[in-house]
N, C-alpha and C. Protein backbone atom coordinates (compact mmCIF):
# COMPACT_ATOMS: atom_id res chain seq x y z
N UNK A 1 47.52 113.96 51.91
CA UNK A 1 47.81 112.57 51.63
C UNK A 1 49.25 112.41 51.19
N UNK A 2 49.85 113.37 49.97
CA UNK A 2 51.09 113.18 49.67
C UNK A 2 51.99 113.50 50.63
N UNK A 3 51.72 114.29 51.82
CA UNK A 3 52.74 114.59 53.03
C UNK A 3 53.10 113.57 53.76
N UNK A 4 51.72 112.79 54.18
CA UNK A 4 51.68 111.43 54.90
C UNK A 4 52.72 110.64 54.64
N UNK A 5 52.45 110.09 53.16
CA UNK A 5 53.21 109.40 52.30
C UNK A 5 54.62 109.62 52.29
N UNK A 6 55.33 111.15 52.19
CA UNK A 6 55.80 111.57 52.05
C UNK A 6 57.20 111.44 53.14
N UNK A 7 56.04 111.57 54.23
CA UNK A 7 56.58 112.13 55.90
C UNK A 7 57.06 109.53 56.27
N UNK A 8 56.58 109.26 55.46
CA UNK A 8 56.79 108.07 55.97
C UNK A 8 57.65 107.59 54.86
N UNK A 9 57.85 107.74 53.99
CA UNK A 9 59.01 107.27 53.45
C UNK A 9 59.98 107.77 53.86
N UNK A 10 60.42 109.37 54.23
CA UNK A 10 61.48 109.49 54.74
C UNK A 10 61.46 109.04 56.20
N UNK A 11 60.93 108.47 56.71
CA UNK A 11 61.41 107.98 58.21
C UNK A 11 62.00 106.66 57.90
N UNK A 12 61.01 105.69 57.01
CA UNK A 12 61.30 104.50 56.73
C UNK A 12 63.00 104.07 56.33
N UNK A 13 63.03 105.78 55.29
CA UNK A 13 64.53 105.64 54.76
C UNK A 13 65.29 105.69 56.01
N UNK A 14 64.99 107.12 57.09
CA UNK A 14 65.96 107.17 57.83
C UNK A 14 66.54 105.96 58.95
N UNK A 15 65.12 104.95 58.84
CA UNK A 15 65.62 103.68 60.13
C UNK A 15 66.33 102.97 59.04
N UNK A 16 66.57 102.95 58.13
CA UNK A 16 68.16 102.13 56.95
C UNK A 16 69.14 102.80 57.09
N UNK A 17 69.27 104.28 57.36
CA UNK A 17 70.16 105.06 57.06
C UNK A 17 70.92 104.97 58.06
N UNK A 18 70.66 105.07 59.28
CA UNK A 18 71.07 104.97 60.43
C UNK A 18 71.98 103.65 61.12
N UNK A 19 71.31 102.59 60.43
CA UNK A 19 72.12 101.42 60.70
C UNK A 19 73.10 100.91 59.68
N UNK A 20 73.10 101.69 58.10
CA UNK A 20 73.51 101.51 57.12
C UNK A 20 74.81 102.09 57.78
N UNK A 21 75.12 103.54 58.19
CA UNK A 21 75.88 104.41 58.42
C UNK A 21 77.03 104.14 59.88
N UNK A 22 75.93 103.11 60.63
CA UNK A 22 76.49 102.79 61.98
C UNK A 22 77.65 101.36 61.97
N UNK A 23 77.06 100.82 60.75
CA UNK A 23 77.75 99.13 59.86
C UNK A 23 79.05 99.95 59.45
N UNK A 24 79.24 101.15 58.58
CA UNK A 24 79.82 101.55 57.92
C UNK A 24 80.85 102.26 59.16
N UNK A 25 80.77 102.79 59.38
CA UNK A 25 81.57 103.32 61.07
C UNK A 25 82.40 102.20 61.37
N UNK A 26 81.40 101.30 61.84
CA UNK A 26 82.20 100.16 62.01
C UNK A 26 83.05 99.43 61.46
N UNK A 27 82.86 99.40 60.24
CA UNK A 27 83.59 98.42 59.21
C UNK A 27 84.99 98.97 58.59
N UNK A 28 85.18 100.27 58.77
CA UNK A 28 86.02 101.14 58.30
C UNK A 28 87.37 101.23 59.17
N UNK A 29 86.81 100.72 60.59
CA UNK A 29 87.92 100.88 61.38
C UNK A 29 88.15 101.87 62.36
N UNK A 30 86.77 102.94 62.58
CA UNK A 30 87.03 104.48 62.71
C UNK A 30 86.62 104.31 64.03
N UNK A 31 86.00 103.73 65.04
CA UNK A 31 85.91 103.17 66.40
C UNK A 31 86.93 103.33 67.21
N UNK A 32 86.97 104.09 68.49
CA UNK A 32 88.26 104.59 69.29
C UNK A 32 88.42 102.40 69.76
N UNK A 33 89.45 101.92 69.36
CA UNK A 33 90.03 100.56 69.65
C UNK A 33 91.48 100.20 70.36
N UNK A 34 92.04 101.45 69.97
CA UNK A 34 93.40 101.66 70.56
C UNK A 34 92.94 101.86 72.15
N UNK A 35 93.90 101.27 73.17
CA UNK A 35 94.17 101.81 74.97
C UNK A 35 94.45 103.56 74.74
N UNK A 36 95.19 104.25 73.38
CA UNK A 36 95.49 105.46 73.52
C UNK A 36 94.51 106.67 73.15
N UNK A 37 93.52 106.07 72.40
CA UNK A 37 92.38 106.52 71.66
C UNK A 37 91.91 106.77 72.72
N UNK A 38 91.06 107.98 72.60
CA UNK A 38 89.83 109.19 73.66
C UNK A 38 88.84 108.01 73.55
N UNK A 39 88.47 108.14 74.39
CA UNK A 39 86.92 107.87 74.58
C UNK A 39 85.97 108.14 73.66
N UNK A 40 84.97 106.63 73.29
CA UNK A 40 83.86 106.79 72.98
C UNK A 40 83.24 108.06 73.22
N UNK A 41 82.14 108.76 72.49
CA UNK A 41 81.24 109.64 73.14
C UNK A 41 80.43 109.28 73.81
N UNK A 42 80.52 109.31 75.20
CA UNK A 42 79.04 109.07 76.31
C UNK A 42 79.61 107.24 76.98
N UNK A 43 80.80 106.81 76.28
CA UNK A 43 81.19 105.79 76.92
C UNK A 43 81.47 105.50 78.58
N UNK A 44 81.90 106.37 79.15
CA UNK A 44 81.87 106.21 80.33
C UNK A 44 80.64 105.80 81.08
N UNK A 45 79.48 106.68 80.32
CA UNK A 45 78.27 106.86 81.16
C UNK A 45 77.86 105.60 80.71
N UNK A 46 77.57 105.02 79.50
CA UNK A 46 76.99 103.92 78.89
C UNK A 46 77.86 102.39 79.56
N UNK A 47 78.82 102.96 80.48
CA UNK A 47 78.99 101.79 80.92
C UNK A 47 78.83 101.71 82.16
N UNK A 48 78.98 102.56 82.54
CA UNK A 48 78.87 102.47 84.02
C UNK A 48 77.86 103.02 84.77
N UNK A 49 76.67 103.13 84.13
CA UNK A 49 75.21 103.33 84.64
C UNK A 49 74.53 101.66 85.15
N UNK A 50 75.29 100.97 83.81
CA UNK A 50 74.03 99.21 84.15
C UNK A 50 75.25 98.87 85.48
N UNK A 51 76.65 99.22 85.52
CA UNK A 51 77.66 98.29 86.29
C UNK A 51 77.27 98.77 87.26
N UNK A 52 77.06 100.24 87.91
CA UNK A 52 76.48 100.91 89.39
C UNK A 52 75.52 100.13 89.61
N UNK A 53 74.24 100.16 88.87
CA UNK A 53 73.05 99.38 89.24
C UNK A 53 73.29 97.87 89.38
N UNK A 54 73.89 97.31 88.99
CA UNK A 54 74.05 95.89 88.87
C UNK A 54 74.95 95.22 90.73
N UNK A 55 75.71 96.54 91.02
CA UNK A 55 76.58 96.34 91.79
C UNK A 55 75.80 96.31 93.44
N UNK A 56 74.94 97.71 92.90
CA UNK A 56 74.19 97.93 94.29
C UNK A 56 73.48 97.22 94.69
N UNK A 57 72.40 96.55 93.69
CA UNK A 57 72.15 95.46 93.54
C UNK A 57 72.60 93.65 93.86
N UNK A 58 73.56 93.50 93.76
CA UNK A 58 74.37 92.12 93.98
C UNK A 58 75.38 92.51 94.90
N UNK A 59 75.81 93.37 95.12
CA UNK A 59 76.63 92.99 96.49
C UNK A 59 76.72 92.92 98.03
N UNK A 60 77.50 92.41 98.37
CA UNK A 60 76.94 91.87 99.70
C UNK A 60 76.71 93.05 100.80
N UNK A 61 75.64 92.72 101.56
CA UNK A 61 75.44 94.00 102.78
C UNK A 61 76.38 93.92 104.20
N UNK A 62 76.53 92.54 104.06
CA UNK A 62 77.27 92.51 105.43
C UNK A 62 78.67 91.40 105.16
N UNK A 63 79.85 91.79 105.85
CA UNK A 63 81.33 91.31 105.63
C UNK A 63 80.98 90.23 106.46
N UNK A 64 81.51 88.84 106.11
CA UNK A 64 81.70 87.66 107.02
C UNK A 64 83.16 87.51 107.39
N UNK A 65 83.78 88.42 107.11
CA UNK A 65 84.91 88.20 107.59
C UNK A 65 85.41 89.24 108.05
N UNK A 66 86.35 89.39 109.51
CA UNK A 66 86.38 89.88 110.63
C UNK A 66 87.86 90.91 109.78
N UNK A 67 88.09 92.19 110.00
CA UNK A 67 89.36 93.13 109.76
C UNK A 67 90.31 93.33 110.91
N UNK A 68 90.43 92.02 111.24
CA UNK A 68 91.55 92.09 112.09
C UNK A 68 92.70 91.92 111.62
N UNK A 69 94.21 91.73 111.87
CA UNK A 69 95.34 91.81 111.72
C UNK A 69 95.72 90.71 110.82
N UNK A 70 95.16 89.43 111.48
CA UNK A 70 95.40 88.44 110.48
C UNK A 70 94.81 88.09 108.77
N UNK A 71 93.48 88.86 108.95
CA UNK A 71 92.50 88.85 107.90
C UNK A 71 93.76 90.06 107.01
N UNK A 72 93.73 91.44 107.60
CA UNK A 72 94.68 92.21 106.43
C UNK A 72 96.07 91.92 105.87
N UNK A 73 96.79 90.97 107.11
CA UNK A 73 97.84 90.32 106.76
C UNK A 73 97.79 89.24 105.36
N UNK A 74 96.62 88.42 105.74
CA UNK A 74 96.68 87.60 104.61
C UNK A 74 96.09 88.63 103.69
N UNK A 75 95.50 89.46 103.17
CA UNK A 75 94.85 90.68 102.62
C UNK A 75 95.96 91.11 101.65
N UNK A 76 96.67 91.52 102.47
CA UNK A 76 98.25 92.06 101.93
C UNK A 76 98.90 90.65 100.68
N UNK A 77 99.35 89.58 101.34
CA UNK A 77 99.83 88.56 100.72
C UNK A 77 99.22 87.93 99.39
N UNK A 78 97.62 88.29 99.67
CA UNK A 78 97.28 88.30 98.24
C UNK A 78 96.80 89.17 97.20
N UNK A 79 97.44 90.72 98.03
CA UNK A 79 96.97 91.61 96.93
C UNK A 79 98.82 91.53 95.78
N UNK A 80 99.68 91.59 96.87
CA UNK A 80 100.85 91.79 96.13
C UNK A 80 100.78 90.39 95.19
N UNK A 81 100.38 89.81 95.32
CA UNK A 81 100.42 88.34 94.54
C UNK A 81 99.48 88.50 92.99
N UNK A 82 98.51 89.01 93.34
CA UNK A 82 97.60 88.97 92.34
C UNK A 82 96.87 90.33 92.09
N UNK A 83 97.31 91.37 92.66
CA UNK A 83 96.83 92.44 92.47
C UNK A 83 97.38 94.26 92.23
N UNK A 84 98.37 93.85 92.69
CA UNK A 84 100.24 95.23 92.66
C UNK A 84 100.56 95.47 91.15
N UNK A 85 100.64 94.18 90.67
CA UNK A 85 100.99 94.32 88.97
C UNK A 85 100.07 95.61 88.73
N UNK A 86 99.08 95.42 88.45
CA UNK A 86 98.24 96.09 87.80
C UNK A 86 98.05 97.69 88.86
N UNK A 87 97.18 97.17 90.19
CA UNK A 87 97.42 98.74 90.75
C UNK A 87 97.82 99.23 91.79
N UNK A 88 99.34 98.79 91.65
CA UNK A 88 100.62 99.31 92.34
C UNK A 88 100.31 98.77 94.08
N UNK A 89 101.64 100.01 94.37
CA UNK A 89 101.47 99.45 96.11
C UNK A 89 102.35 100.38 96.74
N UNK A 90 101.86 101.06 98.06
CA UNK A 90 101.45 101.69 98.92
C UNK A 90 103.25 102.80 98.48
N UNK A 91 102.97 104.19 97.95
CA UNK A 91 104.10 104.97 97.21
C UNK A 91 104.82 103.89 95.95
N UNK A 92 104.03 103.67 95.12
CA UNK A 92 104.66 103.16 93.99
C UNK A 92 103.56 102.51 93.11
N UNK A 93 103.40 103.49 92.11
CA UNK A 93 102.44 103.25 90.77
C UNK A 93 102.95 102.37 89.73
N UNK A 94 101.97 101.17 89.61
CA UNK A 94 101.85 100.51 88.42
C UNK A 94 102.67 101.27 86.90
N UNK A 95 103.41 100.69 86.26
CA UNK A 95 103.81 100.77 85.00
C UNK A 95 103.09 100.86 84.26
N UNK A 96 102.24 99.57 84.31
CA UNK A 96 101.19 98.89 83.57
C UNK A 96 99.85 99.69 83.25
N UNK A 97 99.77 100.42 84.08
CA UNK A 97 98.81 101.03 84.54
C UNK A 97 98.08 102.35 83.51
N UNK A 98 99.18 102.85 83.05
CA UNK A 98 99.17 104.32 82.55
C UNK A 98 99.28 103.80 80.92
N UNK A 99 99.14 102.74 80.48
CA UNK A 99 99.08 102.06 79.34
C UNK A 99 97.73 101.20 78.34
N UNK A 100 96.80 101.50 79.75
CA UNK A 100 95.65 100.77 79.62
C UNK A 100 94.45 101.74 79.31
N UNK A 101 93.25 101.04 78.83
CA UNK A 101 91.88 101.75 78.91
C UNK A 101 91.04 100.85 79.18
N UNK A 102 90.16 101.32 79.76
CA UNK A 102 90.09 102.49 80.52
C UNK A 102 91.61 102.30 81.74
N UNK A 103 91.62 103.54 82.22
CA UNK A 103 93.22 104.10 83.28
C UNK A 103 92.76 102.86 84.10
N UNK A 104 93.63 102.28 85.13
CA UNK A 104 93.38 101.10 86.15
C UNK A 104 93.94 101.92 87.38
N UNK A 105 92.53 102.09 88.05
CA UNK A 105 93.30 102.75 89.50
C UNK A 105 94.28 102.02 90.10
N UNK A 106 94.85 103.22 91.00
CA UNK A 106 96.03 103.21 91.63
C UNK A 106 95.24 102.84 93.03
N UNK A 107 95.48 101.80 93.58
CA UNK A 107 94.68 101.75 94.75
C UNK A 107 95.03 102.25 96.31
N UNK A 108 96.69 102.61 95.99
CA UNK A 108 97.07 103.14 97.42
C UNK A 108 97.04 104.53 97.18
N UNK A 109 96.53 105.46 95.76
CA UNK A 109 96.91 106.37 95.77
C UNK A 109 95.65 107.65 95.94
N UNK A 110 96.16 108.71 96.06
CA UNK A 110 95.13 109.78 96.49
C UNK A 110 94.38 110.34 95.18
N UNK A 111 92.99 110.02 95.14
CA UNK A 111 92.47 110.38 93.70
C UNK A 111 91.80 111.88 93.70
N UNK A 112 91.19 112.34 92.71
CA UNK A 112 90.93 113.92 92.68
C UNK A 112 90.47 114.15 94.22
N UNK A 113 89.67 113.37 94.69
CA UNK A 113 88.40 113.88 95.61
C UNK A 113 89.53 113.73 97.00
N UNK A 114 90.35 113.09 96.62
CA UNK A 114 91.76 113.31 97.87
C UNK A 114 91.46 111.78 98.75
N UNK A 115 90.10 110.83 98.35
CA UNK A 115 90.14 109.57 98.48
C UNK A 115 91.48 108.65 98.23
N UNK A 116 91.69 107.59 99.14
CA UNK A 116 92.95 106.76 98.89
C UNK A 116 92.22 105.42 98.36
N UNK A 117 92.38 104.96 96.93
CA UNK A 117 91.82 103.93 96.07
C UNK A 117 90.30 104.06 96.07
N UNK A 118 89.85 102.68 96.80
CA UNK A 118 88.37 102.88 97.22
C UNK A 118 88.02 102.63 98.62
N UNK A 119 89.07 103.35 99.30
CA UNK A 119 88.84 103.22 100.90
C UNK A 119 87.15 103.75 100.75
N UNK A 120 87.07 104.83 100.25
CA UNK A 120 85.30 105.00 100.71
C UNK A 120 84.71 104.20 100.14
N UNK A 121 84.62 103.09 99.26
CA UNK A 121 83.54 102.20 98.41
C UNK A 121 82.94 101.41 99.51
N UNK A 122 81.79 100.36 99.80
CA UNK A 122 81.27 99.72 100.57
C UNK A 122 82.21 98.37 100.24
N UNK A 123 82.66 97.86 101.31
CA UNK A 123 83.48 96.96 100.96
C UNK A 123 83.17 96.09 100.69
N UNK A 124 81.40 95.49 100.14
CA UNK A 124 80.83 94.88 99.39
C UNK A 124 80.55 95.15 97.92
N UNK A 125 80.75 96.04 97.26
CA UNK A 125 81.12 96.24 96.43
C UNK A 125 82.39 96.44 95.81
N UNK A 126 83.65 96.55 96.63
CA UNK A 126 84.96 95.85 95.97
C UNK A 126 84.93 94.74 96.05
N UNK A 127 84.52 93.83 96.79
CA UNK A 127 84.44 92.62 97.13
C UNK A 127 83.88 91.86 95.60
N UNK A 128 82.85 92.84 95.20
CA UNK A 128 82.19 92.22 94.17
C UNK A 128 82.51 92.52 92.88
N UNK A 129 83.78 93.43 92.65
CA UNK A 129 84.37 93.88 91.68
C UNK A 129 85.71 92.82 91.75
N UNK A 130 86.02 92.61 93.09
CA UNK A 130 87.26 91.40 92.83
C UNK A 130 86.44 90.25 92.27
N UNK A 131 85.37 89.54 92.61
CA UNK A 131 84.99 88.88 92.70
C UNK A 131 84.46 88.19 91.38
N UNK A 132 83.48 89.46 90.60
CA UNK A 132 82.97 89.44 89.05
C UNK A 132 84.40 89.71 87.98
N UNK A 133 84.93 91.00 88.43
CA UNK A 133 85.88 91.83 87.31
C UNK A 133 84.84 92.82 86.91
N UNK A 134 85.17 92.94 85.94
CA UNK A 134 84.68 94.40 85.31
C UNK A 134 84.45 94.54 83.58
N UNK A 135 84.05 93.47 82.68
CA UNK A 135 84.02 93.77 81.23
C UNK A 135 84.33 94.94 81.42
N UNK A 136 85.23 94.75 79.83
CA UNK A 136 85.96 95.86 78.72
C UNK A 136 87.29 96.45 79.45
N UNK A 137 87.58 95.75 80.72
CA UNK A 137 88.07 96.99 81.72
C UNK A 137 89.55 96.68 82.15
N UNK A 138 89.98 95.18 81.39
CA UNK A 138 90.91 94.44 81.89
C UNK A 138 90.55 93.90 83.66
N UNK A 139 89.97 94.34 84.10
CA UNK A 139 89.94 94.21 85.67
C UNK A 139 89.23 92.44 85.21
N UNK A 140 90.11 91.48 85.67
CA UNK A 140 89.66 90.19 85.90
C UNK A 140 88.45 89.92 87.07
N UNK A 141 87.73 88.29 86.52
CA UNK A 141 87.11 87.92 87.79
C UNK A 141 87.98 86.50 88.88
N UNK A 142 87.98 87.35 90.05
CA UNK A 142 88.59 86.40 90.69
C UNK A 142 87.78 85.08 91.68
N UNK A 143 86.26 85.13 91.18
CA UNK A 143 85.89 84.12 91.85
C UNK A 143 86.20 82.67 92.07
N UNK A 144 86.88 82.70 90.75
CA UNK A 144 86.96 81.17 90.32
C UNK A 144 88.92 81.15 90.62
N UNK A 145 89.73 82.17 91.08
CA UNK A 145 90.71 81.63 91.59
C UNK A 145 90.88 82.15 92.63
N UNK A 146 90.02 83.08 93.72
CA UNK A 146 90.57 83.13 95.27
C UNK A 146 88.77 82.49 95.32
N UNK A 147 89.33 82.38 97.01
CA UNK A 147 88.07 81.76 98.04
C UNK A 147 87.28 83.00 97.86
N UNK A 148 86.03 82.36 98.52
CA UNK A 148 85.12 84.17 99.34
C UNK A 148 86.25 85.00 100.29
N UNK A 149 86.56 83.88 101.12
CA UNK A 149 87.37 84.10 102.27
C UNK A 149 88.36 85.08 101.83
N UNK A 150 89.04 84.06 100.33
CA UNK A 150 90.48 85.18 99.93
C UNK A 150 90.04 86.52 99.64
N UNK A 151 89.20 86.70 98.67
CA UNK A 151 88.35 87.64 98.29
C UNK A 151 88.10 88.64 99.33
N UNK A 152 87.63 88.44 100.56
CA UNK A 152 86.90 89.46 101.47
C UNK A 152 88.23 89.56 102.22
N UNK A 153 89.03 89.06 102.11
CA UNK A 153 90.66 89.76 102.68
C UNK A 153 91.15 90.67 101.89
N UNK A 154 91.01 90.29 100.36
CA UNK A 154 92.06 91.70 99.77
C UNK A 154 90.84 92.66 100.12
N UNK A 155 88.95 92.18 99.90
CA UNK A 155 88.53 93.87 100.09
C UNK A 155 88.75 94.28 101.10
N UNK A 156 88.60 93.52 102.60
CA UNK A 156 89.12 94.51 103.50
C UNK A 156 90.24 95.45 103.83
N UNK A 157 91.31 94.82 102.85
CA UNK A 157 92.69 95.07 103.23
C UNK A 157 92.87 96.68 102.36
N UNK A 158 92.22 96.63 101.07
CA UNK A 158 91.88 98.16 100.00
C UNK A 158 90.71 98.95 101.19
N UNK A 159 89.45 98.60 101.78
CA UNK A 159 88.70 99.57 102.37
C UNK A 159 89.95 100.18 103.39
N UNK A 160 90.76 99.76 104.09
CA UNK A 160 92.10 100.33 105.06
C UNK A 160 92.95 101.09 104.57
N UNK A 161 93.08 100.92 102.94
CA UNK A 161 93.88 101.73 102.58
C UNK A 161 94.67 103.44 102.83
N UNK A 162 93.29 103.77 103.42
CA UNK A 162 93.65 104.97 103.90
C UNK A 162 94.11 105.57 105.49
N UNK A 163 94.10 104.14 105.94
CA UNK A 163 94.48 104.20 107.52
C UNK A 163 96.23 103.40 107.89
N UNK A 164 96.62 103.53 109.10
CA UNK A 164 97.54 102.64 109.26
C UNK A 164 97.32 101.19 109.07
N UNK A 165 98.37 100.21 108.38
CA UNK A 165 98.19 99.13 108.64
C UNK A 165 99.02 98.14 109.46
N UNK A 166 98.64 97.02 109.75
CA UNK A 166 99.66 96.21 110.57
C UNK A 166 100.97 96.06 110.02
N UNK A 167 102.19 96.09 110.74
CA UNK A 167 103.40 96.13 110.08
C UNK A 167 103.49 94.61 109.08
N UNK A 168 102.97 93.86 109.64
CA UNK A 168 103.04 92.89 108.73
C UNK A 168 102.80 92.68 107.28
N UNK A 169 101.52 93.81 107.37
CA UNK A 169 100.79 93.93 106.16
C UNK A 169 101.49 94.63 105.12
N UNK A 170 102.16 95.91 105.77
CA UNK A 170 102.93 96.63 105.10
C UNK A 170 104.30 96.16 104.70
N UNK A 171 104.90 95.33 105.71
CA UNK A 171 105.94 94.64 104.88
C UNK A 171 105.36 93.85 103.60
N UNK A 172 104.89 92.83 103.78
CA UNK A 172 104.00 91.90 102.38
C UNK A 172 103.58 92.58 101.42
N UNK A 173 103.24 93.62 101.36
CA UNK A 173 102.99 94.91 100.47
C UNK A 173 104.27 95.49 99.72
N UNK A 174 105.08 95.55 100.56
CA UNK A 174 106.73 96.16 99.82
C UNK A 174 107.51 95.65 99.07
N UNK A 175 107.16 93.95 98.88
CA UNK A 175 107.81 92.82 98.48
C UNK A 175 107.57 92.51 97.49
């Protein structure tokens, strides 16, 4: 009987202790808050487990808009406009970039796996990362200032990234 008793007061204590201790963490200031500060423990995973599922989930299966010359041309015109600041353009990395947290890919550039940005992503899911943004991530949502239309031009114009593009595109890109 006294174990019972025993065995349940200390649990009871420990569900106070735990949130007592987690307030206190918090309140102190001791939370990685700085862009220069390491990572949370398990932060990566804790965020980007619901954003994968959420993505595969909501984004679109099929492109309504055609990757032809004119689609990446205008593609180009509005990535350098609204999208270069942050992650650069085609041999030339963002400033901005290496200052932030989480890091903000480089989208013309070659990442570990030797991928160029997210040429391999489904281009319904950049689509839907321009589209939403990304909480915590700085990555804005651009629904509410490009079209679908604008939108499914810059994703087509990043899924190409790793191929030739129209000279046009590549000039508008350099600018």
């Amino acid at each position: 009987m006294k174990r019972g008793l025993l065995g349940t007061i200390c649990f009871a204590a420990g569900l106070l202790v735990i949130p007592i201790a987690a307030y206190c963490y918090l309140a102190l200031g001791r939370p990685p808050v700085a862009t220069a500060d390491n990572p949370f423990p398990l932060e990566a995973k804790i965020v980007n487990i619901p954003l994968s599922v959420r993505i595969d989930r909501e984004m679109p299966k099929t492109v309504p808009v055609t990757a032809d010359e004119a689609t990446l041309v205008a593609g180009a015109d509005i990535y350098q406009k609204q999208c270069a600041f942050c992650h650069g353009k085609p041999g030339q990395s963002a400033n901005i970039a290496s200052t932030m947290f989480p890091r903000v890919p480089q989208l013309w550039s070659k990442h570990k796996n030797g991928v160029v940005g997210v040429s391999d992503d489904p281009v319904g899911e950049t689509y839907w990362k321009v589209k939403n943004g990304i909480r915590l991530t700085g990555m804005p949502a651009y629904g509410t200032i490009l079209s679908d239309t604008q939108a499914w031009q810059v994703s087509l114009l990043l899924s190409k990234a790793d191929q030739p593009l129209p000279a046009a595109a590549t000039t508008s890109l350099a600018h």
